[in-house]
PDB file of N, CA and C in Angstrom:
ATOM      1  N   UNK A   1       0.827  -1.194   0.000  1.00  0.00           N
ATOM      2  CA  UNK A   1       0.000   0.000   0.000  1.00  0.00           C
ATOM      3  C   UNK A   1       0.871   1.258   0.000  1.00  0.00           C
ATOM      4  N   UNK A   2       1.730   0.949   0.857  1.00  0.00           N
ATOM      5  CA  UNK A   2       2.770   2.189   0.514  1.00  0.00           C
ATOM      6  C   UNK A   2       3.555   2.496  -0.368  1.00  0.00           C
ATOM      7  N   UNK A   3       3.818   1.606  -1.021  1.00  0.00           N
ATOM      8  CA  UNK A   3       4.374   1.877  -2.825  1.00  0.00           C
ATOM      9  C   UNK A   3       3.913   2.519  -3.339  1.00  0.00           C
ATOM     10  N   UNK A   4       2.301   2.477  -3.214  1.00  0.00           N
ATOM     11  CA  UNK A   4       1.687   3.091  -4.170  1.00  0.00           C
ATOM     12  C   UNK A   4       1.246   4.871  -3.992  1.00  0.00           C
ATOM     13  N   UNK A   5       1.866   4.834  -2.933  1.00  0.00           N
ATOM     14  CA  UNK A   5       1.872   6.278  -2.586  1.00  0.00           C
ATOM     15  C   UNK A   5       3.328   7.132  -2.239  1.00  0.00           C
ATOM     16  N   UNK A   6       4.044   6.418  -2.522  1.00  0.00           N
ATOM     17  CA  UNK A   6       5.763   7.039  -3.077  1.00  0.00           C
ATOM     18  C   UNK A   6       6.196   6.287  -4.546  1.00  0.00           C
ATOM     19  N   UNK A   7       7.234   6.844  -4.728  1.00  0.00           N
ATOM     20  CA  UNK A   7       8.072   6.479  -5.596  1.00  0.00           C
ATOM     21  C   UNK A   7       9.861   6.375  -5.508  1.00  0.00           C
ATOM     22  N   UNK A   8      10.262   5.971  -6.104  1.00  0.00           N
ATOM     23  CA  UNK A   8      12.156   5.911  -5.559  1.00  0.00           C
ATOM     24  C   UNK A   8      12.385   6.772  -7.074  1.00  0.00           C
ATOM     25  N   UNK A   9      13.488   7.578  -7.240  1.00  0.00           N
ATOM     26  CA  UNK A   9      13.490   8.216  -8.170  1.00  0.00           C
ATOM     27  C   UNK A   9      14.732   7.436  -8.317  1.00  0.00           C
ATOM     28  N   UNK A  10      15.085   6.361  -9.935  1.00  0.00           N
ATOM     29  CA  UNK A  10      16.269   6.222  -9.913  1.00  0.00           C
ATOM     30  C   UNK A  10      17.301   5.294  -9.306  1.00  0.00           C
ATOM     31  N   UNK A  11      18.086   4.991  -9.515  1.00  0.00           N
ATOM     32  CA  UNK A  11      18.839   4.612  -8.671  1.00  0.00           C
ATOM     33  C   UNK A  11      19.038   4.574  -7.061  1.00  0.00           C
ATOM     34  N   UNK A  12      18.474   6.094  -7.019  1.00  0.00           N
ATOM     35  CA  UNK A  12      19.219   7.099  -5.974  1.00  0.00           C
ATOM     36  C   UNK A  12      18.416   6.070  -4.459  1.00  0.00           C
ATOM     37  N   UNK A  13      18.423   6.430  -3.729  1.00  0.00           N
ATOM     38  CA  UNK A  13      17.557   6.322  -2.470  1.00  0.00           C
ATOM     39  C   UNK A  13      16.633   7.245  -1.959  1.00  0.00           C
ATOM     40  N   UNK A  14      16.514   8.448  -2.954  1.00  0.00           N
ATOM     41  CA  UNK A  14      15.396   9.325  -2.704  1.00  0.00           C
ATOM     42  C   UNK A  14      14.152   9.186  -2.855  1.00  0.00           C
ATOM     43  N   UNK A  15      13.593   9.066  -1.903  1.00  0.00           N
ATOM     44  CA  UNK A  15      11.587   8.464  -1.959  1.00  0.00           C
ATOM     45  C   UNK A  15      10.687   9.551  -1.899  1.00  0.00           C
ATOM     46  N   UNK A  16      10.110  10.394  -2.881  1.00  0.00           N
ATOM     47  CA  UNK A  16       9.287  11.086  -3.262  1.00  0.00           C
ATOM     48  C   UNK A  16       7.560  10.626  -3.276  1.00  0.00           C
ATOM     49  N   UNK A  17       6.677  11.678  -3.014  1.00  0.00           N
ATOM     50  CA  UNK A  17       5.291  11.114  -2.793  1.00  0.00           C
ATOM     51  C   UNK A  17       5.072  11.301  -3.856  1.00  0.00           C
ATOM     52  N   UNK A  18       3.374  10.288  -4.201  1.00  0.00           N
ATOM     53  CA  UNK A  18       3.295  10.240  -5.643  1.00  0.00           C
ATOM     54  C   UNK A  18       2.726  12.099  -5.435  1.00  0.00           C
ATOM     55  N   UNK A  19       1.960  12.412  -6.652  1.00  0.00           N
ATOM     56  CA  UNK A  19       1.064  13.518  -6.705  1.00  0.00           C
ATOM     57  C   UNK A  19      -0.533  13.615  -5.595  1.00  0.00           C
ATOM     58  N   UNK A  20      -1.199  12.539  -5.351  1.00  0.00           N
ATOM     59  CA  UNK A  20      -2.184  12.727  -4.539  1.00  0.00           C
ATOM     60  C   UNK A  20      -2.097  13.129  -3.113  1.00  0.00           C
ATOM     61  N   UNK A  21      -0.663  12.163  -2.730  1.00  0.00           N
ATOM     62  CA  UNK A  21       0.239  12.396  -1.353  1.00  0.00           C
ATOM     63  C   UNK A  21       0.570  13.817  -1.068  1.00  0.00           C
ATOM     64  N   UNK A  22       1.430  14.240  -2.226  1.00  0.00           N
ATOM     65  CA  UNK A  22       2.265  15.470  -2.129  1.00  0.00           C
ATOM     66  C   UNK A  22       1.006  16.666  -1.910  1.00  0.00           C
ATOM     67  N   UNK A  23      -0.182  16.281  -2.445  1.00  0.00           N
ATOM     68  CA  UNK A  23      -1.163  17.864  -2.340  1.00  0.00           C
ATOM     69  C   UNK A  23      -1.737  17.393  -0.535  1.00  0.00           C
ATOM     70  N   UNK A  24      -1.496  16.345  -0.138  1.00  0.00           N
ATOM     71  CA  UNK A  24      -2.546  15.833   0.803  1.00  0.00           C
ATOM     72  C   UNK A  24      -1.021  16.665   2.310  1.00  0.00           C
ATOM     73  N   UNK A  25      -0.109  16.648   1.925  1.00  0.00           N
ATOM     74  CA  UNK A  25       1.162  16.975   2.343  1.00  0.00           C
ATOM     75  C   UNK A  25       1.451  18.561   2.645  1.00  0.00           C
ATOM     76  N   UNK A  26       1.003  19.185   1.548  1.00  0.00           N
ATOM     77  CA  UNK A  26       1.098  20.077   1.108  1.00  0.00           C
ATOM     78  C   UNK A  26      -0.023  20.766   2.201  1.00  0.00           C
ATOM     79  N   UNK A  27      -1.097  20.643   2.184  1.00  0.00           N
ATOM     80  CA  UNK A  27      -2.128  21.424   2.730  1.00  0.00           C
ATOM     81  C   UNK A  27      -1.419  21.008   4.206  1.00  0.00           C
ATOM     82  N   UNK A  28      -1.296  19.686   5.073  1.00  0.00           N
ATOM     83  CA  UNK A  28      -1.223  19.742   6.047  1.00  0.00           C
ATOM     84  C   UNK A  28       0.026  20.132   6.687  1.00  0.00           C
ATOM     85  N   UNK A  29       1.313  20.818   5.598  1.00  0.00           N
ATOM     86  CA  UNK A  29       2.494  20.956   6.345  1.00  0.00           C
ATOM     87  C   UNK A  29       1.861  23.011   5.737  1.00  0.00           C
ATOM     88  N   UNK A  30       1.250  23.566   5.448  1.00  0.00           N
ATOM     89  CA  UNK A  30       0.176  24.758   5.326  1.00  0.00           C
ATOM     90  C   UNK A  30      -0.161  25.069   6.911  1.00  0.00           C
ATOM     91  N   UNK A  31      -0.857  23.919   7.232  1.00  0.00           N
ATOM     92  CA  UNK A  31      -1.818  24.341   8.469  1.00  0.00           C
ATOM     93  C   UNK A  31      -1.062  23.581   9.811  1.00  0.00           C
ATOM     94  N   UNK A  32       0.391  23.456   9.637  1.00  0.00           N
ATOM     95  CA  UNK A  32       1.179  23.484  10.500  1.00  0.00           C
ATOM     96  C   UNK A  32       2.233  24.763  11.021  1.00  0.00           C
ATOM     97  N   UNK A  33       2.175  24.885   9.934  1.00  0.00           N
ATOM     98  CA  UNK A  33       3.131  26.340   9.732  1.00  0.00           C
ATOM     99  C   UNK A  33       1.474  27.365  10.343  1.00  0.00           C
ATOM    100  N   UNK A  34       0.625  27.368   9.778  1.00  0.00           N
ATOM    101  CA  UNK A  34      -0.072  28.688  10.209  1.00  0.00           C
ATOM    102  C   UNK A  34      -0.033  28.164  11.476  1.00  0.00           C
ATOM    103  N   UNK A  35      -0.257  27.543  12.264  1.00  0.00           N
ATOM    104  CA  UNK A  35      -0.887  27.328  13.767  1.00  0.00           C
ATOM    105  C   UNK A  35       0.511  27.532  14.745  1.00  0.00           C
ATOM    106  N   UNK A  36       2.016  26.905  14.085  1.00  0.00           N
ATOM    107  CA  UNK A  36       2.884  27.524  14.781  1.00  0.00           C
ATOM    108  C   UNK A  36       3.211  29.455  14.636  1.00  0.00           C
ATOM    109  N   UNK A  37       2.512  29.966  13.389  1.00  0.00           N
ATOM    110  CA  UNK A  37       2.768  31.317  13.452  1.00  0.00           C
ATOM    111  C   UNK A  37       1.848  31.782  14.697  1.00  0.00           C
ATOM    112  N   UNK A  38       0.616  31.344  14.730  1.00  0.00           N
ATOM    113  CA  UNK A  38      -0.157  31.874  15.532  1.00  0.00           C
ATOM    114  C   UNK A  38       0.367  32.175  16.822  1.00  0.00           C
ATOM    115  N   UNK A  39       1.171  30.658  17.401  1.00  0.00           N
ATOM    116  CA  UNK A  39       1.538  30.753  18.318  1.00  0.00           C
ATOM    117  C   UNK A  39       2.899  31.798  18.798  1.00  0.00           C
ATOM    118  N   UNK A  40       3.644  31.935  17.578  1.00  0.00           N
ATOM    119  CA  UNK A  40       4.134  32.718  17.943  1.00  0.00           C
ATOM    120  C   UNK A  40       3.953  34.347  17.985  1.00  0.00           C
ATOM    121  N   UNK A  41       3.137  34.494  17.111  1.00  0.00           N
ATOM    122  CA  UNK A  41       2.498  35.963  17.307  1.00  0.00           C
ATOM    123  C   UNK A  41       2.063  36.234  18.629  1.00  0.00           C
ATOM    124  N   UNK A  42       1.135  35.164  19.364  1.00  0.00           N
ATOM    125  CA  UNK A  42       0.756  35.376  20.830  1.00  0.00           C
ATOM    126  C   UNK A  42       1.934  35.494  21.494  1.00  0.00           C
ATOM    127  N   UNK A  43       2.837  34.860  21.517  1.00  0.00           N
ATOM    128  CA  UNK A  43       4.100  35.489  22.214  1.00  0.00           C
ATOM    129  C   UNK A  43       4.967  36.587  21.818  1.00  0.00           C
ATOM    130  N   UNK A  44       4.894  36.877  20.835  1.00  0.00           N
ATOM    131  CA  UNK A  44       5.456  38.413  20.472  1.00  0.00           C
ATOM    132  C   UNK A  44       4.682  39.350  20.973  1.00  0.00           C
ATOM    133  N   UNK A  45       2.909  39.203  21.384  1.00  0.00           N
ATOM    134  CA  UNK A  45       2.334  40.185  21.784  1.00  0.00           C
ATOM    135  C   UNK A  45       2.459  40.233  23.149  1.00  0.00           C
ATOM    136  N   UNK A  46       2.784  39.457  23.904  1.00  0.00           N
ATOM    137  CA  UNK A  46       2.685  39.655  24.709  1.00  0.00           C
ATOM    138  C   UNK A  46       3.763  40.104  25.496  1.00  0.00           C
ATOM    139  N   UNK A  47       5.248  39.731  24.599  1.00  0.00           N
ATOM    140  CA  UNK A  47       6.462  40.194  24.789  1.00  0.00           C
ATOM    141  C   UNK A  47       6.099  41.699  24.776  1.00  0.00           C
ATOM    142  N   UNK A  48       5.458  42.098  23.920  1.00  0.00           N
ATOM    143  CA  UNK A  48       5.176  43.735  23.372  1.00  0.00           C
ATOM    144  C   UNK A  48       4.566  44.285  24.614  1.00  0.00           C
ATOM    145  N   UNK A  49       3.269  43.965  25.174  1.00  0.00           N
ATOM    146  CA  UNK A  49       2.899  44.181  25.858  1.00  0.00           C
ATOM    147  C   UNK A  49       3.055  44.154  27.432  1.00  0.00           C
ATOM    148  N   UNK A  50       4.593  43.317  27.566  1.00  0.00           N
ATOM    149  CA  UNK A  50       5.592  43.832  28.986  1.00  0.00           C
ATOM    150  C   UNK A  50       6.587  44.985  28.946  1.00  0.00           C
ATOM    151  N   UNK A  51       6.845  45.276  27.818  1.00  0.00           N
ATOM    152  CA  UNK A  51       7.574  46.460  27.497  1.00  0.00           C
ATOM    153  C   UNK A  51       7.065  47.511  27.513  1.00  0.00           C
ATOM    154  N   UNK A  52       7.730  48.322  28.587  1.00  0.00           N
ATOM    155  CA  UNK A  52       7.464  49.545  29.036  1.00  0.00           C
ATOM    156  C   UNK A  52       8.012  50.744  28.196  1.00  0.00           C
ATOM    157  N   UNK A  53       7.463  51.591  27.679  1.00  0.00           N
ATOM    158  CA  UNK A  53       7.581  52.779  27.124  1.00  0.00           C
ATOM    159  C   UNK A  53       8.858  52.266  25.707  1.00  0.00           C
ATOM    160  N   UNK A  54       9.587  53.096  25.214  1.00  0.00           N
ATOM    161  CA  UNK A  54      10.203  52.915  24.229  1.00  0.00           C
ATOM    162  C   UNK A  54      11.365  52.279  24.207  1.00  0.00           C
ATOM    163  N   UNK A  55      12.018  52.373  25.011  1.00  0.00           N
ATOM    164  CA  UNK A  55      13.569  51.670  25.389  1.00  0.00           C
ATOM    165  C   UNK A  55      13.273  50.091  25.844  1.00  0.00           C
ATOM    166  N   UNK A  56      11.873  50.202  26.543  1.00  0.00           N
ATOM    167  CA  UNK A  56      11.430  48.230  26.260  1.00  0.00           C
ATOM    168  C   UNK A  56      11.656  47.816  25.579  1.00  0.00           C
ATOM    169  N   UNK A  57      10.955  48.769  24.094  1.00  0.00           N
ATOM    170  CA  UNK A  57      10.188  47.856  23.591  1.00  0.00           C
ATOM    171  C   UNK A  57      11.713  47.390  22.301  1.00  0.00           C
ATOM    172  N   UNK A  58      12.441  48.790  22.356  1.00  0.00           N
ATOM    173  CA  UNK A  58      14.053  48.197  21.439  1.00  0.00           C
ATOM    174  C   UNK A  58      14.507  47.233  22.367  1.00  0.00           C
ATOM    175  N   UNK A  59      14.660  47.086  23.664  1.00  0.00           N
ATOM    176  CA  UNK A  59      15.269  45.847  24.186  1.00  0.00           C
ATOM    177  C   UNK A  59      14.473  44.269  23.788  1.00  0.00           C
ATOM    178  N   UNK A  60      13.360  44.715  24.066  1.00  0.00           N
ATOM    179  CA  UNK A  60      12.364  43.347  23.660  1.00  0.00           C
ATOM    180  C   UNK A  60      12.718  43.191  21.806  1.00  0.00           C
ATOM    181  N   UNK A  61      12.848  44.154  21.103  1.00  0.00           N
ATOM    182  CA  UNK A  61      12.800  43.914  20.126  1.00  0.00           C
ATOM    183  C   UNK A  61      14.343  42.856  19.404  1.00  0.00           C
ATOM    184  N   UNK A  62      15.545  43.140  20.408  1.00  0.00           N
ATOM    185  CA  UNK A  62      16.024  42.170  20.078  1.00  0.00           C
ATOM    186  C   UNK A  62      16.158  40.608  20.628  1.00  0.00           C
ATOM    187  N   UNK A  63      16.005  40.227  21.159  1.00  0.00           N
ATOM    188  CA  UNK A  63      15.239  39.456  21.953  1.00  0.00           C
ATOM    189  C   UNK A  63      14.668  37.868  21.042  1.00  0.00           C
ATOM    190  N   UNK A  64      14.919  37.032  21.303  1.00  0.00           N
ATOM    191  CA  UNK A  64      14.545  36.150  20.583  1.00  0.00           C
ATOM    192  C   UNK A  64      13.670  35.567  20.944  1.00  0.00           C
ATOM    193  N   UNK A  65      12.186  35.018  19.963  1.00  0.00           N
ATOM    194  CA  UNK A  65      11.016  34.614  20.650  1.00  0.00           C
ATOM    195  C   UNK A  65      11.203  33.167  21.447  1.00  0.00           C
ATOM    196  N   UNK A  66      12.096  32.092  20.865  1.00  0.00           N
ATOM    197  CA  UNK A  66      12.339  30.899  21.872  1.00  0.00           C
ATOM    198  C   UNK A  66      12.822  31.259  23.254  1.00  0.00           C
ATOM    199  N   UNK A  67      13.558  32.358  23.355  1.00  0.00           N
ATOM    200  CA  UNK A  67      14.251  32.576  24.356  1.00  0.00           C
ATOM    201  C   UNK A  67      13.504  33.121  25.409  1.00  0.00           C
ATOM    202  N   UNK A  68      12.033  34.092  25.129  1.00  0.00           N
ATOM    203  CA  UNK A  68      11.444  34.286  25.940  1.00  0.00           C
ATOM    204  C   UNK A  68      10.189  33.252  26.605  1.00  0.00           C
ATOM    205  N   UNK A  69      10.388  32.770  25.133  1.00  0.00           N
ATOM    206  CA  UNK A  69       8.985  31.475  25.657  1.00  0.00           C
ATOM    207  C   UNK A  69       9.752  30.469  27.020  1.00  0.00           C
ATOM    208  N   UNK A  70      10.956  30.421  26.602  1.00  0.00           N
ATOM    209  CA  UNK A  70      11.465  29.332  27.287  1.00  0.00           C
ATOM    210  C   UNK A  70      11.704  29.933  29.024  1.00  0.00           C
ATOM    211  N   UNK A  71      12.132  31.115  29.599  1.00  0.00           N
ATOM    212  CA  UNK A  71      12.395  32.031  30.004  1.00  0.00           C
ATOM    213  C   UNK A  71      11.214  32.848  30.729  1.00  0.00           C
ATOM    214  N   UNK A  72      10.777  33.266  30.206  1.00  0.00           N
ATOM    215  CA  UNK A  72       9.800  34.017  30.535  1.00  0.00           C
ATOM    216  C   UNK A  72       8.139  33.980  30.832  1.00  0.00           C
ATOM    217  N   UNK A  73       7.713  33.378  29.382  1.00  0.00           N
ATOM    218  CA  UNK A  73       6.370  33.546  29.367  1.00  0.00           C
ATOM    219  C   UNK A  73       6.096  32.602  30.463  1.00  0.00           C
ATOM    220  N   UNK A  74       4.801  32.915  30.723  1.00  0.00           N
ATOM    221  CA  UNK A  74       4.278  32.336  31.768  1.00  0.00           C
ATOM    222  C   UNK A  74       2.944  31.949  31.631  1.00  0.00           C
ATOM    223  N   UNK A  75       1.960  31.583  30.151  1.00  0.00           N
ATOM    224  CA  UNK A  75       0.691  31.303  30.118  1.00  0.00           C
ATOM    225  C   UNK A  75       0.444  29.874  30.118  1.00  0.00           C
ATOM    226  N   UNK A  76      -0.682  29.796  30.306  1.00  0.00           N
ATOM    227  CA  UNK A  76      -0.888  28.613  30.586  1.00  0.00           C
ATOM    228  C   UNK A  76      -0.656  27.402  29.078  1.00  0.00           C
ATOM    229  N   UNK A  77      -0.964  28.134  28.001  1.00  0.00           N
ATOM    230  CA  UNK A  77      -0.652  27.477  26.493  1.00  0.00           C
ATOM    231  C   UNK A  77       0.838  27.394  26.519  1.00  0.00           C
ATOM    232  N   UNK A  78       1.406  27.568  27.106  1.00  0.00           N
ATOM    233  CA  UNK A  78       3.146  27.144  27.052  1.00  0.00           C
ATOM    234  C   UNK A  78       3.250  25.993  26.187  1.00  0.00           C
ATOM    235  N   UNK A  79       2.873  25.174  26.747  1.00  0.00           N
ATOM    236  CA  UNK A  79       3.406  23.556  25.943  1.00  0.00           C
ATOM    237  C   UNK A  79       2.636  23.481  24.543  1.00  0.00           C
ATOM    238  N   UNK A  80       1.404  24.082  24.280  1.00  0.00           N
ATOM    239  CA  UNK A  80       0.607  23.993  23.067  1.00  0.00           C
ATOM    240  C   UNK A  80       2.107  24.886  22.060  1.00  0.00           C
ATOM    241  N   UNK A  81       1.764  26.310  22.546  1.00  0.00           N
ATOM    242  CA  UNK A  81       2.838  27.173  21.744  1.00  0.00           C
ATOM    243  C   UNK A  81       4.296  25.872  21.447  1.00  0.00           C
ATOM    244  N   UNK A  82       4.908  25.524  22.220  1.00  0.00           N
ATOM    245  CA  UNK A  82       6.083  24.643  21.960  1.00  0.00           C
ATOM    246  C   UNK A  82       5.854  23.655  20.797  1.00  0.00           C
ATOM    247  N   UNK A  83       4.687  22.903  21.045  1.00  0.00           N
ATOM    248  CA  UNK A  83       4.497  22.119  20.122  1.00  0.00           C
ATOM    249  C   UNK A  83       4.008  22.972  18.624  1.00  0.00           C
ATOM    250  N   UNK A  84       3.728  23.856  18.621  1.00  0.00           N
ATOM    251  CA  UNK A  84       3.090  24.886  17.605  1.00  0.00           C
ATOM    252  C   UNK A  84       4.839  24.758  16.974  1.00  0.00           C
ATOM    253  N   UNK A  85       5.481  25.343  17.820  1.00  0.00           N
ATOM    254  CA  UNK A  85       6.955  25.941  17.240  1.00  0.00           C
ATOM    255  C   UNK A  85       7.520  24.248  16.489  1.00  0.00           C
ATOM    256  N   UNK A  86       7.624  23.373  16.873  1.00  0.00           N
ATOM    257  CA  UNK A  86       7.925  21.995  16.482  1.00  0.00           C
ATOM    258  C   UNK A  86       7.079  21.914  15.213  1.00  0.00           C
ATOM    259  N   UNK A  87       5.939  22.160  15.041  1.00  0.00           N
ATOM    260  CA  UNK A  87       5.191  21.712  13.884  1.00  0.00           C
ATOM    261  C   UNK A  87       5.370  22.574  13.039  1.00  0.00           C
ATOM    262  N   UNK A  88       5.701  23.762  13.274  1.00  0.00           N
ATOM    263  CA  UNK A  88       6.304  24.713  12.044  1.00  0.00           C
ATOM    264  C   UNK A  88       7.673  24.533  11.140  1.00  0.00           C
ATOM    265  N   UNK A  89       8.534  23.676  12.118  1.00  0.00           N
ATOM    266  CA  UNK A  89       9.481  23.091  11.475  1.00  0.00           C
ATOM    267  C   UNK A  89       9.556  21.878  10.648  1.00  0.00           C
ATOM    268  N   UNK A  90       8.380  20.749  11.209  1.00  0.00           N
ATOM    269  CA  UNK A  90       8.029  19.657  10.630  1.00  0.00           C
ATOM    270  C   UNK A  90       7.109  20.318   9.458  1.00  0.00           C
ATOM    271  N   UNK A  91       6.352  21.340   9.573  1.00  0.00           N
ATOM    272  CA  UNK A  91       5.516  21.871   8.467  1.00  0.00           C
ATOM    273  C   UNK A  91       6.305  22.491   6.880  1.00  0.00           C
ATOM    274  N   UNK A  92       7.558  22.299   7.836  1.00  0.00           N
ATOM    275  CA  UNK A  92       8.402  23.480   6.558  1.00  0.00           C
ATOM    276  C   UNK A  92       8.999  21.976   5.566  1.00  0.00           C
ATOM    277  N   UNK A  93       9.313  20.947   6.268  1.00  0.00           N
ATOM    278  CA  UNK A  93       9.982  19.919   5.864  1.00  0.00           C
ATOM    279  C   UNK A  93       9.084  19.022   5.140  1.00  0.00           C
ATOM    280  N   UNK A  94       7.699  19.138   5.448  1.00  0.00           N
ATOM    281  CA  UNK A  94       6.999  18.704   4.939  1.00  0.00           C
ATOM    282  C   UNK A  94       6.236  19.148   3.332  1.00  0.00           C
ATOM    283  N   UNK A  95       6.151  20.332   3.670  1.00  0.00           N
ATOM    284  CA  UNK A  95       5.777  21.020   2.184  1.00  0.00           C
ATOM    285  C   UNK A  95       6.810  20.891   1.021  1.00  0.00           C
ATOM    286  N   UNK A  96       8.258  21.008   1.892  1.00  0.00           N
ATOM    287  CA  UNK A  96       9.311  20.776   1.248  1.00  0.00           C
ATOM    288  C   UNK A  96       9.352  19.717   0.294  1.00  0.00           C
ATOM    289  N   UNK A  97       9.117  18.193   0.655  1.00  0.00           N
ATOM    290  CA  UNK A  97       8.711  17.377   0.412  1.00  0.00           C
ATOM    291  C   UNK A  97       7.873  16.905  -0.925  1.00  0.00           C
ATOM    292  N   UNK A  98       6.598  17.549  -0.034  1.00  0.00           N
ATOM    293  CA  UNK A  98       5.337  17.699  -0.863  1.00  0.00           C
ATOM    294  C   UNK A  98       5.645  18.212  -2.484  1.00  0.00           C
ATOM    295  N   UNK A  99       6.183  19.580  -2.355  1.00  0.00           N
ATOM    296  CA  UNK A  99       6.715  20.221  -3.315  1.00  0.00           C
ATOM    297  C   UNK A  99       7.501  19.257  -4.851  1.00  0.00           C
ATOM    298  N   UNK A 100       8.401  18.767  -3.921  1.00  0.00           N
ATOM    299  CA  UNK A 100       9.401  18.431  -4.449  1.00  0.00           C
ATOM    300  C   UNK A 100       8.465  16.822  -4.969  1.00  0.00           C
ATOM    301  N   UNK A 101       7.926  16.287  -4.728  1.00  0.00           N
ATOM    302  CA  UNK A 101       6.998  15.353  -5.413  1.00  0.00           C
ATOM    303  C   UNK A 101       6.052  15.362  -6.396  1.00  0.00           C
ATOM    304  N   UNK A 102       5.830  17.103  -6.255  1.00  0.00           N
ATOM    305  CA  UNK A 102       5.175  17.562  -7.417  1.00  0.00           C
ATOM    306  C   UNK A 102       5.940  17.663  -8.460  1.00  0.00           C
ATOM    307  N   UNK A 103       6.731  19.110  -8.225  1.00  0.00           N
ATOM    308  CA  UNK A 103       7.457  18.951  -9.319  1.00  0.00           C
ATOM    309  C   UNK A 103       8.845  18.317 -10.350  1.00  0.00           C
ATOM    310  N   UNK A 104       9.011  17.111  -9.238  1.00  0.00           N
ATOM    311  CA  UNK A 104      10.155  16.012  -9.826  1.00  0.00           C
ATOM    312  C   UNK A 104       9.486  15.012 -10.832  1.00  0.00           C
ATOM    313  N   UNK A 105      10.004  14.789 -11.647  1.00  0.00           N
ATOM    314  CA  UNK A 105       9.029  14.216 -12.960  1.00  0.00           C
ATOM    315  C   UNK A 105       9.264  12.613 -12.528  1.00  0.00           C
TER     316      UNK A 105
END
């Protein structure tokens, strides 16, 4: 069953999804990436919103968002946001993927 939804290109050892895979891939490494942005927007706002007057908000501004999540924040979605940040990376690798199954002949 799983043959039929990759392919080996070649010689090589590279295993590409067929075309039905790669769009089915595609949307869900989409709505991995949006849900880790989300999460991190909630922590940039709220980074924003501890920063006091203007000289905060340049200190917060360099500031890296893992570093405060890990560090700092204190909401109760902590572990959701973490896993958000994980699936944005699996989301990127995934479309990657996806992509690349499309357009490899």
């Amino acid at each position: 069953m799983l043959a039929a939804l990759v392919r080996k290109i070649g010689s090589s050892r590279l295993v590409l999804p067929e075309p039905p895979l790669a769009w089915i891939l595609l949307v869900v490494g989409v709505l991995l990436v949006a849900i880790g942005t989300a999460g991190v927007l909630r922590v940039r706002r709220r980074m924003g919103e501890e920063a006091e007057g203007m000289l905060g908000h340049l200190l917060m501004r360099g500031r890296g968002t893992l570093s405060y999540l890990i560090h700092d924040y204190d909401g109760q979605d902590r572990g959701i946001i973490f896993l958000g940040l994980f699936g944005r990376v699996i989301g990127g690798i995934v479309i990657v993927w996806g992509l690349a199954g499309l357009i490899w002949p």
